[in-house]
Protein backbone atom coordinates (compact mmCIF):
# COMPACT_ATOMS: atom_id res chain seq x y z
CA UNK A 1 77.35 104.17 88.40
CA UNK A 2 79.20 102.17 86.03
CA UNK A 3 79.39 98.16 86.54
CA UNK A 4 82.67 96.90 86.04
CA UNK A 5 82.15 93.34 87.01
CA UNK A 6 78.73 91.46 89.30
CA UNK A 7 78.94 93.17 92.20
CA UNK A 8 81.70 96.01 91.56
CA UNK A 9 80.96 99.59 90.32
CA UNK A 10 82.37 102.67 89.64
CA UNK A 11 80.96 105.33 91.26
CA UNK A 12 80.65 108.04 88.06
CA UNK A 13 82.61 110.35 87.81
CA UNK A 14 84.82 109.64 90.39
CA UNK A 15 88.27 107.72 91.20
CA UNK A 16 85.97 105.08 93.50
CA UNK A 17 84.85 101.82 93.60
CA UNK A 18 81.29 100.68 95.46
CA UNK A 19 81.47 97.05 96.41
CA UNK A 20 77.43 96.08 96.57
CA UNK A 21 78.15 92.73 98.50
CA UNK A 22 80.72 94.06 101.01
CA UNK A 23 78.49 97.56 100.97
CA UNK A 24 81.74 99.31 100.83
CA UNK A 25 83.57 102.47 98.89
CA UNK A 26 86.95 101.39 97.54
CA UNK A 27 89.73 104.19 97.24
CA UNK A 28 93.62 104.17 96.64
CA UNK A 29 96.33 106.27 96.51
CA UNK A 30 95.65 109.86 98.21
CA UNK A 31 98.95 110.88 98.89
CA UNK A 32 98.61 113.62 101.24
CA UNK A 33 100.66 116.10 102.56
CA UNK A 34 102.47 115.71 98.90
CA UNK A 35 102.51 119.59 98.50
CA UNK A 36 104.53 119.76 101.99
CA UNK A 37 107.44 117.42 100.63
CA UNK A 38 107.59 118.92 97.22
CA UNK A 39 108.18 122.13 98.95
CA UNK A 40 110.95 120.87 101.03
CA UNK A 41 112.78 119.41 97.46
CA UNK A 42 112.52 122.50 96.58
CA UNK A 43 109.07 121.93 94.51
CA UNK A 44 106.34 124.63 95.25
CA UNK A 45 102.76 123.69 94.23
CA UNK A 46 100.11 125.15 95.56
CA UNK A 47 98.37 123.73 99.10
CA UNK A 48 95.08 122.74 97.06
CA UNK A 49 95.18 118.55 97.45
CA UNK A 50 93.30 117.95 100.77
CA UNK A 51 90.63 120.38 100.01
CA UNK A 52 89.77 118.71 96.57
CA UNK A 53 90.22 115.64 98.27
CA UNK A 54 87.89 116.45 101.04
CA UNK A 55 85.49 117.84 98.47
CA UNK A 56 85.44 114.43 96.34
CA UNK A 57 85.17 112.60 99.18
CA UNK A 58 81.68 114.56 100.09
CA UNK A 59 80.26 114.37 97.18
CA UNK A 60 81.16 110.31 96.67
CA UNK A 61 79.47 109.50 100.20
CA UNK A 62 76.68 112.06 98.91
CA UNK A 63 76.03 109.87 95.72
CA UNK A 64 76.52 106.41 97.20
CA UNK A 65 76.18 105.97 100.81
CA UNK A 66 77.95 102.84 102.45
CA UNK A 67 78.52 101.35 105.71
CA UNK A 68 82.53 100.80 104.69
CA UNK A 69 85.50 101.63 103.14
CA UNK A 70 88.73 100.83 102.50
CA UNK A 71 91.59 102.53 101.52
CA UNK A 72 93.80 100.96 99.21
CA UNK A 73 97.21 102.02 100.51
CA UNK A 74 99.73 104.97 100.04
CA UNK A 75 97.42 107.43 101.98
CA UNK A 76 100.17 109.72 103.03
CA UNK A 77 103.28 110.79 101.13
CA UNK A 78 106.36 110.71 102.70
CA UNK A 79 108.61 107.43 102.87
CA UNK A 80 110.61 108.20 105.74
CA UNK A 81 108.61 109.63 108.56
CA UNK A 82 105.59 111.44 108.95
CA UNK A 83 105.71 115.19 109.30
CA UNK A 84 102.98 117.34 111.38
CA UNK A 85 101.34 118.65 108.23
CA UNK A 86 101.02 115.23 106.67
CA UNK A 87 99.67 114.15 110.29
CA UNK A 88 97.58 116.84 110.42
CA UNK A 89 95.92 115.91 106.77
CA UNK A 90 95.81 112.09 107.70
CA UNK A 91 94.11 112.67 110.81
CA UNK A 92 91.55 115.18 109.55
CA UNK A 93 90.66 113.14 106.43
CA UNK A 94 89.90 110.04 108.74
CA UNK A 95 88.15 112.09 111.07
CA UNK A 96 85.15 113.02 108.16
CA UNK A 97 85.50 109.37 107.35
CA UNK A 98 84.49 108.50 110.78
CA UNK A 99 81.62 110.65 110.36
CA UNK A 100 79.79 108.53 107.25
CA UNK A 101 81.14 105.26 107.52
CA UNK A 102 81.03 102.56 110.20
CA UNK A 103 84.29 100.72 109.58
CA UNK A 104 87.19 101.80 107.89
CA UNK A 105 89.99 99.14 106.46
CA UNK A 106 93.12 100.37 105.78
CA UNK A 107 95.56 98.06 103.52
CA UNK A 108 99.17 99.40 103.64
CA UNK A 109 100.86 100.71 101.32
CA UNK A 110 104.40 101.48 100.36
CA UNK A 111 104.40 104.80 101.18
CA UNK A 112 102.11 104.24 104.53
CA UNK A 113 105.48 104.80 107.36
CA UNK A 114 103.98 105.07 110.29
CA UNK A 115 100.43 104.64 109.17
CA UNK A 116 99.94 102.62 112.54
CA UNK A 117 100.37 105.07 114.57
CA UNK A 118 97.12 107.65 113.50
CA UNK A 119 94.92 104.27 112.56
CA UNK A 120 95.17 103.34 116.29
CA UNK A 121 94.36 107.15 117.41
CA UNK A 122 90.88 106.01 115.70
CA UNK A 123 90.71 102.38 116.28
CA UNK A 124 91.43 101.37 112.70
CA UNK A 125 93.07 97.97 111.90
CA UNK A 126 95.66 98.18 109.18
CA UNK A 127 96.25 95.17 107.07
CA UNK A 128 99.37 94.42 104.58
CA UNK A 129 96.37 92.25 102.60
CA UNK A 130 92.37 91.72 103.21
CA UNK A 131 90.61 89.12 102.01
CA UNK A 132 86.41 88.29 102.61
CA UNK A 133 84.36 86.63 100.59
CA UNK A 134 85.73 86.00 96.87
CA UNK A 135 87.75 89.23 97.38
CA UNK A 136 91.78 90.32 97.94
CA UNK A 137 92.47 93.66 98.47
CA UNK A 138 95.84 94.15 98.22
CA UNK A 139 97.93 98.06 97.32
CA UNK A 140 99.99 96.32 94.33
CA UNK A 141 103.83 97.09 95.43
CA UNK A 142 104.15 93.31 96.05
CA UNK A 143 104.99 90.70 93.72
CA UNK A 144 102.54 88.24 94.15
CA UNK A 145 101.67 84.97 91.99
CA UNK A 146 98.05 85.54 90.91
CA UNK A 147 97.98 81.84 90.00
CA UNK A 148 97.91 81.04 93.68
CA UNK A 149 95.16 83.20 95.09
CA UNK A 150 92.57 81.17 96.24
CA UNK A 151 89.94 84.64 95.42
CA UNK A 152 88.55 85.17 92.63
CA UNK A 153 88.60 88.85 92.57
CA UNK A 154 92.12 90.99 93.06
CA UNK A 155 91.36 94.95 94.07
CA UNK A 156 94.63 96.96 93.50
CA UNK A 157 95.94 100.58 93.47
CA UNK A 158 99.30 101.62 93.13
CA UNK A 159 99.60 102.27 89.54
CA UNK A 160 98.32 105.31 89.01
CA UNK A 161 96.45 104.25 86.05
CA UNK A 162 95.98 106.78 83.27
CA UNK A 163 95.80 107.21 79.31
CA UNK A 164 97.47 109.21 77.03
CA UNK A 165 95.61 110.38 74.36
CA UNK A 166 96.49 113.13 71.26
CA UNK A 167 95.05 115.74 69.45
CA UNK A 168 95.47 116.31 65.71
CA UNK A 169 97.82 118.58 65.94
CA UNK A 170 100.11 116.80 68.54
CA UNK A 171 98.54 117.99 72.33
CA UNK A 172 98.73 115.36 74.60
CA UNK A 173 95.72 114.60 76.97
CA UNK A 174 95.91 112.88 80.26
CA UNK A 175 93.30 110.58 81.35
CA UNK A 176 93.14 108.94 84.99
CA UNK A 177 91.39 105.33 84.64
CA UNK A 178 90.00 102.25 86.13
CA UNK A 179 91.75 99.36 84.28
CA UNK A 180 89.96 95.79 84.73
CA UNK A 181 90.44 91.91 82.74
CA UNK A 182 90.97 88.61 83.53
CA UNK A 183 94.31 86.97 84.33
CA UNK A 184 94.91 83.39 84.89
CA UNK A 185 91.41 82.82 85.44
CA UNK A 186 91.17 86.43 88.30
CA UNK A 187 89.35 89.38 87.44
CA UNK A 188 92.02 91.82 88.45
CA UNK A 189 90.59 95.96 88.97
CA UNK A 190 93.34 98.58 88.89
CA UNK A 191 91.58 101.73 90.71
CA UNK A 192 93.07 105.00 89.53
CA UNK A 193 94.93 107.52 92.20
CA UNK A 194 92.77 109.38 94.57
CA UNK A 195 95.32 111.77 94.59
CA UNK A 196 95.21 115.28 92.78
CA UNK A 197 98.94 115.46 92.25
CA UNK A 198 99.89 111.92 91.13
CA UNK A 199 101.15 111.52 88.20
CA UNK A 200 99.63 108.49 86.65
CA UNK A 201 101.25 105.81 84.66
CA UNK A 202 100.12 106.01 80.44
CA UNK A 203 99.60 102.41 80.58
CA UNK A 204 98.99 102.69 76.41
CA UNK A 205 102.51 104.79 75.57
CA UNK A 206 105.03 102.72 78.09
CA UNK A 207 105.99 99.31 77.83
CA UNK A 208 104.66 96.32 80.27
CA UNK A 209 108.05 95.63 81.48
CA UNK A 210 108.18 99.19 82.56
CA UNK A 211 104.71 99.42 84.52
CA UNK A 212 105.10 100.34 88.42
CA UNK A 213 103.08 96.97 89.65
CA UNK A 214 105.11 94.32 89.70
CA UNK A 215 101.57 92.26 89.70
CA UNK A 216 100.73 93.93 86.45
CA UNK A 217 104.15 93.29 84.51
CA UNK A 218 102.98 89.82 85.03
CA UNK A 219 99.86 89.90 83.24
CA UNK A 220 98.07 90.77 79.78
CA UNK A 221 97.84 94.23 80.14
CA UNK A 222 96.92 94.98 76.88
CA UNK A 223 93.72 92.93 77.11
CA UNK A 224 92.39 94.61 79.78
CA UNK A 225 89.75 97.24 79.45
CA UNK A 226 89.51 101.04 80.39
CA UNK A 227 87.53 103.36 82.06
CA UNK A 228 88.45 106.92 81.97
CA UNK A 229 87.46 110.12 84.22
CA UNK A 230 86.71 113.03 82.30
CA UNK A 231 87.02 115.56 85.69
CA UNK A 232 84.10 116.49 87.47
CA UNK A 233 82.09 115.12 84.68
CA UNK A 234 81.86 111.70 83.19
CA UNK A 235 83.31 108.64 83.10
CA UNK A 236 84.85 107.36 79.04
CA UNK A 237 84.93 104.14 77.97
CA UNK A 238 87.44 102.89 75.95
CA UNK A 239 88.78 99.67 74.66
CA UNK A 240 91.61 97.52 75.68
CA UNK A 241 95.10 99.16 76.68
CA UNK A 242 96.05 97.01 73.31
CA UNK A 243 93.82 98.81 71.00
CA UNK A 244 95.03 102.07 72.50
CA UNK A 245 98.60 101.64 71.61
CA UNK A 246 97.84 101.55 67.69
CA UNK A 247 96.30 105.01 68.31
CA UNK A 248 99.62 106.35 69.70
């Protein structure tokens, strides 16, 4: 595992946070039942998203066991409704949930329609933000003031974090990444999407003003460090988002 900050880690080499003082797995952003709306915009991709997903999943509660965890918003797809295959994929990913953890949190995301109705099919209390100890888990669509949070620690998703990086000859490489600094006196985590299809944000090509969080467009971005995830593999460390751009 990789330590990001005291008590919060990266579990390598995978999109997840472990939280040693809350003894709970962070994740954000799975998106499922994606391939089922593409499809129906006329968008065929193959049906391969829950089955990697259910595979990370395994081998994350395999390498770090944990009583919790919370899901950091947009866990299914679809904005206006929820369709039976997205149900379907919802209810069978928080069935093997229910298997290894005790408690699972869900905060809401903007994606998350409906979300109330499967969370109650399993008892689950969904939250628009959750707060204990020094910590405020929150999915990121909001505007928030950071100056105001009385926590000292901001969780996020929503972001899609990722880096672009370039070959000598011009091939672009994608990266998804854990971004993490300090603003006004917060350490503020970005977690990178769970999901296999979600295109992830180049934080070090596109310009602040432009960034999906309207949390992050308030802050230094630049300053903030990264983490990447080489696939199945390794986690990369790189430098700030800043020192990244002159690269580009």
């Amino acid at each position: 595992m990789k330590k990001i900050s005291g008590n919060i880690f990266a579990i390598e080499p995978f999109p997840a946070l472990y939280i040693s003082d809350l003894d709970c797995t962070v994740i954000a952003d799975l998106h499922l039942g994606y391939e089922t709306i593409a499809s129906e915009c006329g968008v065929f991709v193959p049906r391969v998203q829950f089955e990697k997903s259910m595979q990370t999943m395994e081998k994350i509660v395999n390498k770090k066991k944990t009583k919790r965890i919370i899901l950091l918003g947009d866990i299914k797809h679809e904005f206006s409704g929820t369709s039976y295959h997205e149900y379907r994929e919802v209810s069978a990913f928080l069935d093997f949930l229910s298997i290894y953890f005790v408690e699972i949190i869900i905060v809401k995301g903007n994606h998350d329609t409906f979300i109330h109705r499967v969370a109650k099919k399993y008892r689950i209390e969904v939250f628009d933000t959750f707060t204990e100890k020094d910590y405020l888990f929150v999915h990121g669509h909001k505007d928030m003031d950071i100056k105001k949070v009385r926590e000292d620690k901001i969780i996020m998703g929503h972001e899609h974090p990722s880096i672009a990086l370039f070959t000598d000859i011009g091939v672009k490489e994608k990266l998804r990444c854990f971004l993490y600094g300090k603003a006004y006196g917060k350490e503020v985590i970005v977690l990178p999407a769970f999901s296999f299809f979600a295109e992830g944000s180049d934080v070090n090509l596109i310009p602040k003003e432009e960034l999906l969080s309207p949390v992050l467009r308030k802050v230094d971005i630049d300053s903030f460090k990264v983490i990447g995830i080489i696939e199945g593999d390794s986690f990369l460390e790189f430098p700030s988002v800043g020192k990244l751009r002159r690269f580009v």
